[in-house]
PDB file of N, CA and C in Angstrom:
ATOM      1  N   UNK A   1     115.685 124.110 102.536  1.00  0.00           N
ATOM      2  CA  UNK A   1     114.424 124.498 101.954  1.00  0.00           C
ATOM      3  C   UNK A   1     113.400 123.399 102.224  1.00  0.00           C
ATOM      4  N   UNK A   2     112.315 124.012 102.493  1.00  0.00           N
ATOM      5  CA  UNK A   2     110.962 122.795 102.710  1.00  0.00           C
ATOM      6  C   UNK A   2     110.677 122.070 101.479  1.00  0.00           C
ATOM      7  N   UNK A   3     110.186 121.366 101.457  1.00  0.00           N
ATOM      8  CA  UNK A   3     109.821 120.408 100.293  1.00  0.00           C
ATOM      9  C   UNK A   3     108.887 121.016  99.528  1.00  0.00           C
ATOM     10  N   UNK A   4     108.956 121.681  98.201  1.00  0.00           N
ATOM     11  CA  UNK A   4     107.539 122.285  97.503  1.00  0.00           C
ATOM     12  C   UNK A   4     107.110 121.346  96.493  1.00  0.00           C
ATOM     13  N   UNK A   5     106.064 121.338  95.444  1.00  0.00           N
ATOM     14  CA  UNK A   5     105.865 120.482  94.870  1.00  0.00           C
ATOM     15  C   UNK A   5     103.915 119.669  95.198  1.00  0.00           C
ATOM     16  N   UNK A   6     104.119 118.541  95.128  1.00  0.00           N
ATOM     17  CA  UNK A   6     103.077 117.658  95.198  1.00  0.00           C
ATOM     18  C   UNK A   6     103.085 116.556  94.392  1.00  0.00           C
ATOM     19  N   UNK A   7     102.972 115.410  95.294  1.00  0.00           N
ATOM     20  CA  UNK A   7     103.031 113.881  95.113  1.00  0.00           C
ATOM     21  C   UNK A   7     102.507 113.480  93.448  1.00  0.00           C
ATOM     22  N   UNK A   8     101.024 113.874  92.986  1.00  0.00           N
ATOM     23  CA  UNK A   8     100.574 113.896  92.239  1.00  0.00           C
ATOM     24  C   UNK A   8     100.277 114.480  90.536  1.00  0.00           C
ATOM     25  N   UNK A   9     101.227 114.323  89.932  1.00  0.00           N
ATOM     26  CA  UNK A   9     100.941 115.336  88.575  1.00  0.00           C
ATOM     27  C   UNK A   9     100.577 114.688  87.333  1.00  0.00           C
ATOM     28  N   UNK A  10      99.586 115.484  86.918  1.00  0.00           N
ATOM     29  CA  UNK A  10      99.154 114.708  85.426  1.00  0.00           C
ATOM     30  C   UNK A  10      99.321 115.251  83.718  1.00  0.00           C
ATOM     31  N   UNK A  11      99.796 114.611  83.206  1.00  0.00           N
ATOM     32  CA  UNK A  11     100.034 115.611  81.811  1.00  0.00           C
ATOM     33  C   UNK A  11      99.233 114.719  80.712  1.00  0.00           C
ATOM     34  N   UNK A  12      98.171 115.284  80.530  1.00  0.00           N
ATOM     35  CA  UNK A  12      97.418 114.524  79.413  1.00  0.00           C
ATOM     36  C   UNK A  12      97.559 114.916  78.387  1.00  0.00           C
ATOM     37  N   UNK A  13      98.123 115.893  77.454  1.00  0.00           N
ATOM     38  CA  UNK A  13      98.415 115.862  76.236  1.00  0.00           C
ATOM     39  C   UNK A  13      99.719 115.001  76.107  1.00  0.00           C
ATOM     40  N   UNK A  14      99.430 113.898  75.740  1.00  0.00           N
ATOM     41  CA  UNK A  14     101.059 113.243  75.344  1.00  0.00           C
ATOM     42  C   UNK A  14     100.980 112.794  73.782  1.00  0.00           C
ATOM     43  N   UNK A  15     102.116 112.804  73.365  1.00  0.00           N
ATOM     44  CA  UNK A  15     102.408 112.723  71.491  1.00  0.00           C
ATOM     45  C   UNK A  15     103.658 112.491  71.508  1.00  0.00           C
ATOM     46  N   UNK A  16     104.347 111.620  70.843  1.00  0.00           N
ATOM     47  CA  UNK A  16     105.631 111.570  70.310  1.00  0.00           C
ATOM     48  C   UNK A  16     105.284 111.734  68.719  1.00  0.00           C
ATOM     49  N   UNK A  17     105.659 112.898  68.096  1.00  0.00           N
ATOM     50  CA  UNK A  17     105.761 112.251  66.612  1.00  0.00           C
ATOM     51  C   UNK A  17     106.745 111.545  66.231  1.00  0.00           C
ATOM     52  N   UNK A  18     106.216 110.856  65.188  1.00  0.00           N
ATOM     53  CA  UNK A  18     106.396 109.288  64.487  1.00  0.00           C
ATOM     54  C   UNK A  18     107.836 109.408  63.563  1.00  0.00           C
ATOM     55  N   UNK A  19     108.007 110.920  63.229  1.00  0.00           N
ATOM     56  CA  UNK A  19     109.982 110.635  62.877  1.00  0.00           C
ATOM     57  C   UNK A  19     110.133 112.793  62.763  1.00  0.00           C
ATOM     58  N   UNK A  20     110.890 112.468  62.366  1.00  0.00           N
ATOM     59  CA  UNK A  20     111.733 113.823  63.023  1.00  0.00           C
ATOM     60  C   UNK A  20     112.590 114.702  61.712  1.00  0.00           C
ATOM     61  N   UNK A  21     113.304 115.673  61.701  1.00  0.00           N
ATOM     62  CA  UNK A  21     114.243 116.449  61.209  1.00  0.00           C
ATOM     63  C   UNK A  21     114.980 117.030  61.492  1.00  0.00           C
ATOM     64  N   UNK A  22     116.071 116.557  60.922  1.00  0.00           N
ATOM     65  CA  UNK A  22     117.324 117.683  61.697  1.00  0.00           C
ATOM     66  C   UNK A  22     118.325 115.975  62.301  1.00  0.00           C
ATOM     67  N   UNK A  23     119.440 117.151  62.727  1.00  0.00           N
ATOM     68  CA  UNK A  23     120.236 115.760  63.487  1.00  0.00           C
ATOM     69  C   UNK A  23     120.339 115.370  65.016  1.00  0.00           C
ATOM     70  N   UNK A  24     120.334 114.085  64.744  1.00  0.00           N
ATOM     71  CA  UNK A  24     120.369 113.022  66.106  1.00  0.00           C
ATOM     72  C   UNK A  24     121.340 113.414  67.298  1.00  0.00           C
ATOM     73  N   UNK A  25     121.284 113.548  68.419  1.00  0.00           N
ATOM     74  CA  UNK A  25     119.988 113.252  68.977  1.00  0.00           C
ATOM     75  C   UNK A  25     119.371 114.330  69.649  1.00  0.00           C
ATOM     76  N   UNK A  26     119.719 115.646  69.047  1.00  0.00           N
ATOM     77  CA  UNK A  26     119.294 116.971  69.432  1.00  0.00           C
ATOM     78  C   UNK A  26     117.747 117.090  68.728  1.00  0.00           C
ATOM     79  N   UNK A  27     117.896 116.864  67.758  1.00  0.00           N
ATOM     80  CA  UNK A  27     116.285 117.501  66.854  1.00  0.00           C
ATOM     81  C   UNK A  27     115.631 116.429  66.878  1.00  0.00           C
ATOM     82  N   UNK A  28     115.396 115.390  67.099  1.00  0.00           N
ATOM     83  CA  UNK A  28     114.772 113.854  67.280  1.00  0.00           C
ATOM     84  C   UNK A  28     113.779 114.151  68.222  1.00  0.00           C
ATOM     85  N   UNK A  29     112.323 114.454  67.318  1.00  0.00           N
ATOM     86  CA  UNK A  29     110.983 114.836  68.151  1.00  0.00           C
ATOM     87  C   UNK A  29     111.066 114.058  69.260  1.00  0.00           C
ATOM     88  N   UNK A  30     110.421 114.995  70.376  1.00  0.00           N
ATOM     89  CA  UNK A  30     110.714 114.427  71.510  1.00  0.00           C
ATOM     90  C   UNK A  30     109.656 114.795  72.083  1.00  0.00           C
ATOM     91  N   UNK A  31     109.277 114.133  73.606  1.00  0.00           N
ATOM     92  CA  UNK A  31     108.216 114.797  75.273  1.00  0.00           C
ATOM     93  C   UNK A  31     109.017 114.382  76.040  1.00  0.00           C
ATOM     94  N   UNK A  32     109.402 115.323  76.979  1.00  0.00           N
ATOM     95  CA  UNK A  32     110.350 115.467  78.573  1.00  0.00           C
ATOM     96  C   UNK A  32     109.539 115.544  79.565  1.00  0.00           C
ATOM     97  N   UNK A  33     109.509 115.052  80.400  1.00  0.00           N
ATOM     98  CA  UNK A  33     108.856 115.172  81.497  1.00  0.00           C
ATOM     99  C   UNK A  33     110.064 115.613  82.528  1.00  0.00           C
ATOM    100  N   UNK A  34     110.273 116.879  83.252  1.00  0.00           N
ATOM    101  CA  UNK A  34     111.262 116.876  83.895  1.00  0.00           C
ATOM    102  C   UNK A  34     110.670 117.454  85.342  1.00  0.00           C
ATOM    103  N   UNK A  35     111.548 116.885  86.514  1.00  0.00           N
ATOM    104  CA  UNK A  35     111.010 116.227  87.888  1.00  0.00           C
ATOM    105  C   UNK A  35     112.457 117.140  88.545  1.00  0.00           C
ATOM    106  N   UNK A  36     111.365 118.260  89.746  1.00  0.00           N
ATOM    107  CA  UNK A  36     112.437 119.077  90.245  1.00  0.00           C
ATOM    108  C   UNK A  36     112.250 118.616  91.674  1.00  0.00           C
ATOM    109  N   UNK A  37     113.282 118.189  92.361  1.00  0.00           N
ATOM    110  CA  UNK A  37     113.032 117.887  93.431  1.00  0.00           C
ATOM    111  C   UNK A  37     113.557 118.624  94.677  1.00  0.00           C
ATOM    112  N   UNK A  38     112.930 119.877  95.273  1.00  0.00           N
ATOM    113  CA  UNK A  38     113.839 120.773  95.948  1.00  0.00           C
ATOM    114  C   UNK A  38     113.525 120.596  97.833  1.00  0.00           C
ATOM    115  N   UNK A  39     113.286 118.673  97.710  1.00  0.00           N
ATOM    116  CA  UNK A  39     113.613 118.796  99.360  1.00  0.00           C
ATOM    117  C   UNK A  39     114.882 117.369  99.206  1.00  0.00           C
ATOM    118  N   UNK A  40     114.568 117.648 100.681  1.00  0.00           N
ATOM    119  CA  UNK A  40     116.157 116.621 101.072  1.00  0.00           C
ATOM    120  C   UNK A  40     116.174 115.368 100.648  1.00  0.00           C
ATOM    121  N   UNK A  41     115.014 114.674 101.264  1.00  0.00           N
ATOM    122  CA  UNK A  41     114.471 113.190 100.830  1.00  0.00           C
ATOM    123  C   UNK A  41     114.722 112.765  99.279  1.00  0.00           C
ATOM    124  N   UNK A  42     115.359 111.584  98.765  1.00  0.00           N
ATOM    125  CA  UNK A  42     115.402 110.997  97.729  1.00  0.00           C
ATOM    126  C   UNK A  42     113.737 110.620  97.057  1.00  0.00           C
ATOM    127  N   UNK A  43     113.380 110.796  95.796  1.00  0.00           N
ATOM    128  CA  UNK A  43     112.160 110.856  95.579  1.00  0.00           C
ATOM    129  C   UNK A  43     112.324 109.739  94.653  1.00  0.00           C
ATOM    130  N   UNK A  44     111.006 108.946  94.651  1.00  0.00           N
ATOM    131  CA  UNK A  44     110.745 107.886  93.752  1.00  0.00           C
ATOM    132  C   UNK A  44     109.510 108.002  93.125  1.00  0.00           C
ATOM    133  N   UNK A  45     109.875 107.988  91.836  1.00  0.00           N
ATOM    134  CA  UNK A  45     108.526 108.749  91.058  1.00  0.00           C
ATOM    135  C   UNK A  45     108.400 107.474  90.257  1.00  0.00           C
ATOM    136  N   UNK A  46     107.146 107.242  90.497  1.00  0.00           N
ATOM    137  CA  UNK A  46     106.453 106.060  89.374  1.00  0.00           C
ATOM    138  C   UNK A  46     105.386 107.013  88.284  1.00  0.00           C
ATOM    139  N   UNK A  47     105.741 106.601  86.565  1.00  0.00           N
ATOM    140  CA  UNK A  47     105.154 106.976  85.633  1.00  0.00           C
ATOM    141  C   UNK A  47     104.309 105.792  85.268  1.00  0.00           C
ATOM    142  N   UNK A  48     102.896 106.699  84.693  1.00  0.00           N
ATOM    143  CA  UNK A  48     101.837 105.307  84.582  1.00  0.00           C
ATOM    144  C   UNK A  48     101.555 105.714  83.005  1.00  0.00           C
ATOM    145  N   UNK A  49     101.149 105.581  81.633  1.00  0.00           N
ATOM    146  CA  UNK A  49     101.067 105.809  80.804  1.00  0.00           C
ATOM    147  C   UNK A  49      99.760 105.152  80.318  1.00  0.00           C
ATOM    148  N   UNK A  50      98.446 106.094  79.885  1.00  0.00           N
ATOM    149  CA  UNK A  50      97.102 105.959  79.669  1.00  0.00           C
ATOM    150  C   UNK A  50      97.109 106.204  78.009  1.00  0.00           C
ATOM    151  N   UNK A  51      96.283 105.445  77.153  1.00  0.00           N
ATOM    152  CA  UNK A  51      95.786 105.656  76.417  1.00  0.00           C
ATOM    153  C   UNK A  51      94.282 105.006  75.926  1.00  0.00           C
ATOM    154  N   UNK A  52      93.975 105.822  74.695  1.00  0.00           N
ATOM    155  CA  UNK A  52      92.382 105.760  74.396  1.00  0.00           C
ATOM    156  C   UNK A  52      92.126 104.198  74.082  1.00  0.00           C
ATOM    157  N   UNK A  53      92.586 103.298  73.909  1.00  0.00           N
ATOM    158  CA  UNK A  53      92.338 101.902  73.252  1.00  0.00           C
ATOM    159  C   UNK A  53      92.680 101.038  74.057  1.00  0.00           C
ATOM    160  N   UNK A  54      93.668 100.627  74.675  1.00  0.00           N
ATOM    161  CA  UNK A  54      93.978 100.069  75.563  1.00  0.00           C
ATOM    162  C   UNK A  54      94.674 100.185  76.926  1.00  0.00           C
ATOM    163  N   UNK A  55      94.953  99.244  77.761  1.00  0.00           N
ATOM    164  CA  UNK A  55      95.230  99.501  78.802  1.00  0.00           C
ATOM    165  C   UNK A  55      96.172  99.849  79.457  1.00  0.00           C
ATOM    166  N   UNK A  56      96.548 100.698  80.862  1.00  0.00           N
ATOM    167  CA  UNK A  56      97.704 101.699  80.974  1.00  0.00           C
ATOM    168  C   UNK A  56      98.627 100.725  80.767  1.00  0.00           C
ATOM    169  N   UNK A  57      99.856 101.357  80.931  1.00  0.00           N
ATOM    170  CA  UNK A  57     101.060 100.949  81.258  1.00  0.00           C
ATOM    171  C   UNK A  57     101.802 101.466  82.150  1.00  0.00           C
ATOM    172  N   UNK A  58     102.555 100.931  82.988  1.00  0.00           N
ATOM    173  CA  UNK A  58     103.669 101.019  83.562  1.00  0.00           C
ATOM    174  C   UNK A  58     103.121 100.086  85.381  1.00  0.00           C
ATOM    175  N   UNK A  59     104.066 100.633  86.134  1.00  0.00           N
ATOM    176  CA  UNK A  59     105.002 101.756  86.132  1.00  0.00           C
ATOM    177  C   UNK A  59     106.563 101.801  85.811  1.00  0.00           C
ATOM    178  N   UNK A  60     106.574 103.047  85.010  1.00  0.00           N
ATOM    179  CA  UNK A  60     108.417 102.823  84.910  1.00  0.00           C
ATOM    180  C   UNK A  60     108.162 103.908  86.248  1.00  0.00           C
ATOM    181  N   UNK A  61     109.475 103.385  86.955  1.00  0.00           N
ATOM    182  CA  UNK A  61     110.440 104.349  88.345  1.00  0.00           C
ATOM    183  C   UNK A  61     111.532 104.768  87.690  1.00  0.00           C
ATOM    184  N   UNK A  62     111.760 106.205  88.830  1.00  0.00           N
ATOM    185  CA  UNK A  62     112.509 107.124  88.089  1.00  0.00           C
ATOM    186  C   UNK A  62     112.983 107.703  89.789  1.00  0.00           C
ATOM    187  N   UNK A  63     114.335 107.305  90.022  1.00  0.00           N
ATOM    188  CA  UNK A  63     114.762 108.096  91.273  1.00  0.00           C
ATOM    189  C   UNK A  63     115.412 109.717  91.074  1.00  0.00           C
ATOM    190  N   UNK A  64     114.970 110.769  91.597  1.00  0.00           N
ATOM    191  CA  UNK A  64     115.552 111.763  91.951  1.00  0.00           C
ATOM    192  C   UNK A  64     116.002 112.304  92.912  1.00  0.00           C
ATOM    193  N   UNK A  65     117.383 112.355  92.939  1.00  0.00           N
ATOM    194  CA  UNK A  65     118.070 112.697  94.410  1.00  0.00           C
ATOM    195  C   UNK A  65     117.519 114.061  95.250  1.00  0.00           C
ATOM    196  N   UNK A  66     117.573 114.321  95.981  1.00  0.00           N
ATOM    197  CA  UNK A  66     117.449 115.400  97.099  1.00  0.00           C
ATOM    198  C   UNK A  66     117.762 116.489  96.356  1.00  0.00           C
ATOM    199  N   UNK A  67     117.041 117.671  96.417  1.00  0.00           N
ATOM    200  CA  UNK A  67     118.140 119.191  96.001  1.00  0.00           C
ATOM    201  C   UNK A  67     118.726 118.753  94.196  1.00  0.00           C
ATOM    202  N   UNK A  68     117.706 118.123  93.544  1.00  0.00           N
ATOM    203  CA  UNK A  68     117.812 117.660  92.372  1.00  0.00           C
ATOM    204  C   UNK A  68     117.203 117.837  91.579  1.00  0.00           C
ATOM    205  N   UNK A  69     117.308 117.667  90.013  1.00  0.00           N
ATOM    206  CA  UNK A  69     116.512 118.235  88.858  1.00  0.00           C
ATOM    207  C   UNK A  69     116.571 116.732  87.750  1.00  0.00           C
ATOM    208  N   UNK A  70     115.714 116.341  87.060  1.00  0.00           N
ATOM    209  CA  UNK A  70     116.466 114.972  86.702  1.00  0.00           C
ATOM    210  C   UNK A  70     115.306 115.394  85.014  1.00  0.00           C
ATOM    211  N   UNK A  71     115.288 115.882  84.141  1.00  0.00           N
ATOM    212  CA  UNK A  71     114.738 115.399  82.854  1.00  0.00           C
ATOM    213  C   UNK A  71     115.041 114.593  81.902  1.00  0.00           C
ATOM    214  N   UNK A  72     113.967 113.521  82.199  1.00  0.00           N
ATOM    215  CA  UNK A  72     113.638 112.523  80.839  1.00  0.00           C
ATOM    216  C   UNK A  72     113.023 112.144  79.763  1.00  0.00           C
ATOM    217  N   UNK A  73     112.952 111.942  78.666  1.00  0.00           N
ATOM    218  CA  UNK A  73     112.343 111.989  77.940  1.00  0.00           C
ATOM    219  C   UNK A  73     111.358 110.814  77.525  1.00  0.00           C
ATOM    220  N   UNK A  74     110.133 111.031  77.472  1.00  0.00           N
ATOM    221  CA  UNK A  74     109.471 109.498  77.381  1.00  0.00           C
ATOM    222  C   UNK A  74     109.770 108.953  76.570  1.00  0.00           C
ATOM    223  N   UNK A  75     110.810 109.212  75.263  1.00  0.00           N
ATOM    224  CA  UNK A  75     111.100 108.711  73.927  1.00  0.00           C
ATOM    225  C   UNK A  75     112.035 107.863  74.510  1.00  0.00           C
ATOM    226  N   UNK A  76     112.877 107.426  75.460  1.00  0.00           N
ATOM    227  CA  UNK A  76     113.562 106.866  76.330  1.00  0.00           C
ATOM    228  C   UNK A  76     113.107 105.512  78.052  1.00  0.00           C
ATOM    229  N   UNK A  77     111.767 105.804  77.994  1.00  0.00           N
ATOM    230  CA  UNK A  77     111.345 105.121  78.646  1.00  0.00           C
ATOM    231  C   UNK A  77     110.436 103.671  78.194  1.00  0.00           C
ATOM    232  N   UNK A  78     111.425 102.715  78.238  1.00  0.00           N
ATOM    233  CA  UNK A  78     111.454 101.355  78.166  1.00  0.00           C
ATOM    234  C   UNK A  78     111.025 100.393  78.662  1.00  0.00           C
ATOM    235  N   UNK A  79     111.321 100.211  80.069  1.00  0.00           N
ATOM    236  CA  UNK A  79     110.940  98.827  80.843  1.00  0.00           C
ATOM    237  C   UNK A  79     109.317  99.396  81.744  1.00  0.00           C
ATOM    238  N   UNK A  80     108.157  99.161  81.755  1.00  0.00           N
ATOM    239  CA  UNK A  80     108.224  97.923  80.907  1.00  0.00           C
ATOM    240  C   UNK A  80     107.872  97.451  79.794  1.00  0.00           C
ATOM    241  N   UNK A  81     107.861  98.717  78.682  1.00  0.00           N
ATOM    242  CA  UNK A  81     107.931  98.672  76.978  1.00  0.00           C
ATOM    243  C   UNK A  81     108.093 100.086  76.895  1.00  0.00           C
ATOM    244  N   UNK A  82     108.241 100.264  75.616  1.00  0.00           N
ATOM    245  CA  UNK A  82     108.730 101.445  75.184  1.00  0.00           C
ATOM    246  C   UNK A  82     106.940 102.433  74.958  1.00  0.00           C
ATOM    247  N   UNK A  83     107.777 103.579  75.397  1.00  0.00           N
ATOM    248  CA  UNK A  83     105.975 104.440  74.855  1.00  0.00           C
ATOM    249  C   UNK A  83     106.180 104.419  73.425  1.00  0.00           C
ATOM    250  N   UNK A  84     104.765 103.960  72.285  1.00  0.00           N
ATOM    251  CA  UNK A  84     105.226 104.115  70.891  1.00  0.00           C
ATOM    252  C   UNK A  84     104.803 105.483  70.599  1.00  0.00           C
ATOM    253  N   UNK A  85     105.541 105.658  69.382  1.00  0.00           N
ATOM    254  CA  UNK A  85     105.289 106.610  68.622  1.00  0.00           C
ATOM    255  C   UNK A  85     104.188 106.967  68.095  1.00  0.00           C
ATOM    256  N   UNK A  86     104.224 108.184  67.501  1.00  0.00           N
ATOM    257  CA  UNK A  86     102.761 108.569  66.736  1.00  0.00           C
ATOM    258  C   UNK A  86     101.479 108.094  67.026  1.00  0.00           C
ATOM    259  N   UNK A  87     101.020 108.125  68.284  1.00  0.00           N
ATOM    260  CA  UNK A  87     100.169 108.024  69.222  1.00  0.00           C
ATOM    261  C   UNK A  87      99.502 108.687  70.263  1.00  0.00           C
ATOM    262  N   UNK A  88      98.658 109.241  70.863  1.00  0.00           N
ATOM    263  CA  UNK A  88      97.935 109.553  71.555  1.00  0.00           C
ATOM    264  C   UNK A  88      98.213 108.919  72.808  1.00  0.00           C
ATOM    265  N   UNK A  89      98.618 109.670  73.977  1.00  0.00           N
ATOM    266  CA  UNK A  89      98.471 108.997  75.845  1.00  0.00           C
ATOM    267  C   UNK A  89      98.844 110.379  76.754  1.00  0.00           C
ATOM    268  N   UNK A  90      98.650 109.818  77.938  1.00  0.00           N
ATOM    269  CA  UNK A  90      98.530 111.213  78.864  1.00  0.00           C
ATOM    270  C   UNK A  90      99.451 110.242  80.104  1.00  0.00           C
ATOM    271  N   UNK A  91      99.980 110.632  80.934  1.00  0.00           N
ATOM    272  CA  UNK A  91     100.698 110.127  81.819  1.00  0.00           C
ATOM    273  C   UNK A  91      99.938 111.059  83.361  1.00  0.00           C
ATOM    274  N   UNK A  92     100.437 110.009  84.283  1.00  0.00           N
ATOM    275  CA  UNK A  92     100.484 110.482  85.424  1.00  0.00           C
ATOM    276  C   UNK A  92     101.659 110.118  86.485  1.00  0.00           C
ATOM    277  N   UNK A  93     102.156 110.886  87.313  1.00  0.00           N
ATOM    278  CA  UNK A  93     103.083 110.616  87.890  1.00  0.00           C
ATOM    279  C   UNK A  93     103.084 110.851  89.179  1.00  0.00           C
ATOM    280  N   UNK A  94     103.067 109.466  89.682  1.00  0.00           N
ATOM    281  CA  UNK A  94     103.056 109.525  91.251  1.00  0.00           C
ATOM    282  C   UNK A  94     104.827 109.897  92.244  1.00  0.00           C
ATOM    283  N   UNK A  95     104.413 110.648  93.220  1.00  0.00           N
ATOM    284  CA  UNK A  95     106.336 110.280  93.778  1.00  0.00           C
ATOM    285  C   UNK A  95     105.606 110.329  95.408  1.00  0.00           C
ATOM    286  N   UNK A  96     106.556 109.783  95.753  1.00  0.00           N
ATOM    287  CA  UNK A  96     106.732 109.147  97.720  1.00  0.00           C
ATOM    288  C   UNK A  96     107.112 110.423  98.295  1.00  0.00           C
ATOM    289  N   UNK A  97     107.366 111.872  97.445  1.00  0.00           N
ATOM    290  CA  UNK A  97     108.210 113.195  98.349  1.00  0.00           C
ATOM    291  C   UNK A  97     107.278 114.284  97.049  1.00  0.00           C
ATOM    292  N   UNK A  98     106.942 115.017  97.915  1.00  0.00           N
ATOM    293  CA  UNK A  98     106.739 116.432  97.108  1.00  0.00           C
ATOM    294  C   UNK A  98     107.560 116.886  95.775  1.00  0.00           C
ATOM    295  N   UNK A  99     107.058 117.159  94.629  1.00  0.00           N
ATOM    296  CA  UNK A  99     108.104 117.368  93.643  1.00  0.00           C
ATOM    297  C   UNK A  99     107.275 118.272  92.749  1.00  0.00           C
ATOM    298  N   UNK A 100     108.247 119.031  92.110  1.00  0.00           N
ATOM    299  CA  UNK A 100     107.556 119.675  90.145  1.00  0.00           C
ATOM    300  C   UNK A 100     107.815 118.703  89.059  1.00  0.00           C
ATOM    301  N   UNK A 101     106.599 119.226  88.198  1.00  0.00           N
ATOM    302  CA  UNK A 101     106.830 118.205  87.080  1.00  0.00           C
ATOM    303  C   UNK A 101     106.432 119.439  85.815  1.00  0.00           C
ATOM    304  N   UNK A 102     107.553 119.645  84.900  1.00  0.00           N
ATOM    305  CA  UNK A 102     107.101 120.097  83.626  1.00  0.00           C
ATOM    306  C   UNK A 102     107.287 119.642  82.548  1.00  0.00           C
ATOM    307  N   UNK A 103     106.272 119.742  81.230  1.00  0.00           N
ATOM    308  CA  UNK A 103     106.211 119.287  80.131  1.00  0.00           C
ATOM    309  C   UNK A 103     106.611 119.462  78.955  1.00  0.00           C
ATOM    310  N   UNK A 104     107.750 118.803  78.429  1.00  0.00           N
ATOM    311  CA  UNK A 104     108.014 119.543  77.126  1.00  0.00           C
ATOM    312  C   UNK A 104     107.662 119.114  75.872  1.00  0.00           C
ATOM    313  N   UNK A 105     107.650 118.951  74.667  1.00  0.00           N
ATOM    314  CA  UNK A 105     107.572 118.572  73.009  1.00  0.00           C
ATOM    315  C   UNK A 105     108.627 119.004  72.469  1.00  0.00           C
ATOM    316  N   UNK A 106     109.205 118.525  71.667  1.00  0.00           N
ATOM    317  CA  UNK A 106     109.943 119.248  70.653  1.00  0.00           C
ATOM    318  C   UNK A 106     109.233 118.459  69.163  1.00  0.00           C
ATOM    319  N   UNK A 107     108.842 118.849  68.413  1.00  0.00           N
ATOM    320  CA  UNK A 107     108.109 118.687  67.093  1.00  0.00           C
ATOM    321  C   UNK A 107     109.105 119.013  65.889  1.00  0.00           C
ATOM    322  N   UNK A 108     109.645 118.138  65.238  1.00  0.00           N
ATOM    323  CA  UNK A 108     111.167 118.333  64.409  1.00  0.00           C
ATOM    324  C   UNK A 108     110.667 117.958  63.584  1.00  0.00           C
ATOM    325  N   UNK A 109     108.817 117.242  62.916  1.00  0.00           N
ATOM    326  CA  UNK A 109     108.601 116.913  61.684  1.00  0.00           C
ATOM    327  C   UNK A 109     109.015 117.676  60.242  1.00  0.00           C
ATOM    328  N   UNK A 110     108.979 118.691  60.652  1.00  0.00           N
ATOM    329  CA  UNK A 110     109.473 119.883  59.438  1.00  0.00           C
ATOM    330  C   UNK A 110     110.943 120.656  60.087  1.00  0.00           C
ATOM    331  N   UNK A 111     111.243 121.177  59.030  1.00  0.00           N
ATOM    332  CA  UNK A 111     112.370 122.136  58.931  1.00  0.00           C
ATOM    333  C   UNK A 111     112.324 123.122  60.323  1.00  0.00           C
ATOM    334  N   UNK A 112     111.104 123.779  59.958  1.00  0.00           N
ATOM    335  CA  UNK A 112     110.459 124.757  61.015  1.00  0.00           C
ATOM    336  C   UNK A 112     110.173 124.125  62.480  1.00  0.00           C
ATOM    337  N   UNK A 113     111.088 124.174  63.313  1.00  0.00           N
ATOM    338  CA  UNK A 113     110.452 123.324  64.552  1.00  0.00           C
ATOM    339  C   UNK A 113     109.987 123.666  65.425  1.00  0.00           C
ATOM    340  N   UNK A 114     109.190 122.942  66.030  1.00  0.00           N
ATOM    341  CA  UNK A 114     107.772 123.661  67.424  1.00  0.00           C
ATOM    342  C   UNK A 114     108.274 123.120  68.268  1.00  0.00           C
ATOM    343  N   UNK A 115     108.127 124.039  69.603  1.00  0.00           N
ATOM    344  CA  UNK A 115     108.715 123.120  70.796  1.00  0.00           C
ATOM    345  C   UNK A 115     107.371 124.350  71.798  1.00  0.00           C
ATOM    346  N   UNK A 116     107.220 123.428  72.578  1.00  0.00           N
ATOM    347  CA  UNK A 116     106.318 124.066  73.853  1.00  0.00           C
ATOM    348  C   UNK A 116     106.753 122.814  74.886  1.00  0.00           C
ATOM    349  N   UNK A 117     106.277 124.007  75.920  1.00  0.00           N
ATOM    350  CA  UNK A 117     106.667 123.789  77.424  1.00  0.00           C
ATOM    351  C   UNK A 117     105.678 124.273  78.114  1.00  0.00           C
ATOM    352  N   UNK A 118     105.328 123.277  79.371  1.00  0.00           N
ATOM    353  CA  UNK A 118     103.927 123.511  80.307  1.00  0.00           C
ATOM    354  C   UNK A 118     104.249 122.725  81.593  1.00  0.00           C
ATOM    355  N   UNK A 119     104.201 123.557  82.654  1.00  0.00           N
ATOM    356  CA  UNK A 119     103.273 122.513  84.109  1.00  0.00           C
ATOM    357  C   UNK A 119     102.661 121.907  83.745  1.00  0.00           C
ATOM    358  N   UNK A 120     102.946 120.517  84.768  1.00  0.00           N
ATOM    359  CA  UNK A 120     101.913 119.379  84.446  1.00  0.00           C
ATOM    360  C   UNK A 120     101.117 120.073  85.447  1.00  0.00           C
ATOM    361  N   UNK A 121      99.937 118.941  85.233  1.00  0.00           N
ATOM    362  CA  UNK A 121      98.680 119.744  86.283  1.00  0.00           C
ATOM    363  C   UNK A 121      98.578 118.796  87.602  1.00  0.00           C
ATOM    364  N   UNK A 122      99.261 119.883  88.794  1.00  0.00           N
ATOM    365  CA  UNK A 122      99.049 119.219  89.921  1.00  0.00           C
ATOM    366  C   UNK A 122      97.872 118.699  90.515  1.00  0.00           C
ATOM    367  N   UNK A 123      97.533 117.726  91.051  1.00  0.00           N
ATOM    368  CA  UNK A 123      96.691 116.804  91.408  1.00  0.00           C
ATOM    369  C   UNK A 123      96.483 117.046  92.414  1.00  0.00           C
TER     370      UNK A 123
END
């Protein structure tokens, strides 16, 4: 299969809420960013993380193999600091190979839980 996708994707609604309901580590509010990679080439995706007050962060790298699917959750992305919580930022994500990028939430503040899912917006 040809490489589909595009180098460039941006997801500006970003939110982690600040604590959660339900049990660990399934219901533990969350945002996924998940990276489909359906050509041959190994892809190296650098995440940059923007917010309203101060200045970006990153990049964390994130390899996805060839003919691969890899979702992570930014509640998990660390070096080189952790994204905080209960905050406002939008990410962008560069990769070296054509790729998809979609967006998830899971919102576990209450009993009742919200989860949405979206394309990031190709660039």
């Amino acid at each position: 299969m040809n490489a589909i996708g595009r180098t460039t994707w941006v997801i500006a609604d970003g939110y982690i809420p600040a604590w959660s309901n339900g049990p660990e580590p399934e219901m533990v509010s969350h945002e996924t960013f998940s990276v489909l990679n359906a050509g041959e080439q190994e892809a190296t995706v650098e995440v940059v993380i923007y917010y309203a007050d101060r200045e970006p962060v990153g990049p964390y790298r994130i390899q996805v193999a060839g003919r691969r699917v890899k979702h992570l959750r930014f509640n998990d992305l660390v070096d080189p600091e952790p994204v905080p919580l209960g905050r406002d930022y939008a990410a962008v994500l560069q990769s070296d190979v054509p790729v998809v990028v979609q967006h998830t939430r899971l919102d576990s503040r209450q009993s009742e839980n919200a989860v949405f899912s979206t394309l990031a917006y190709p660039a």
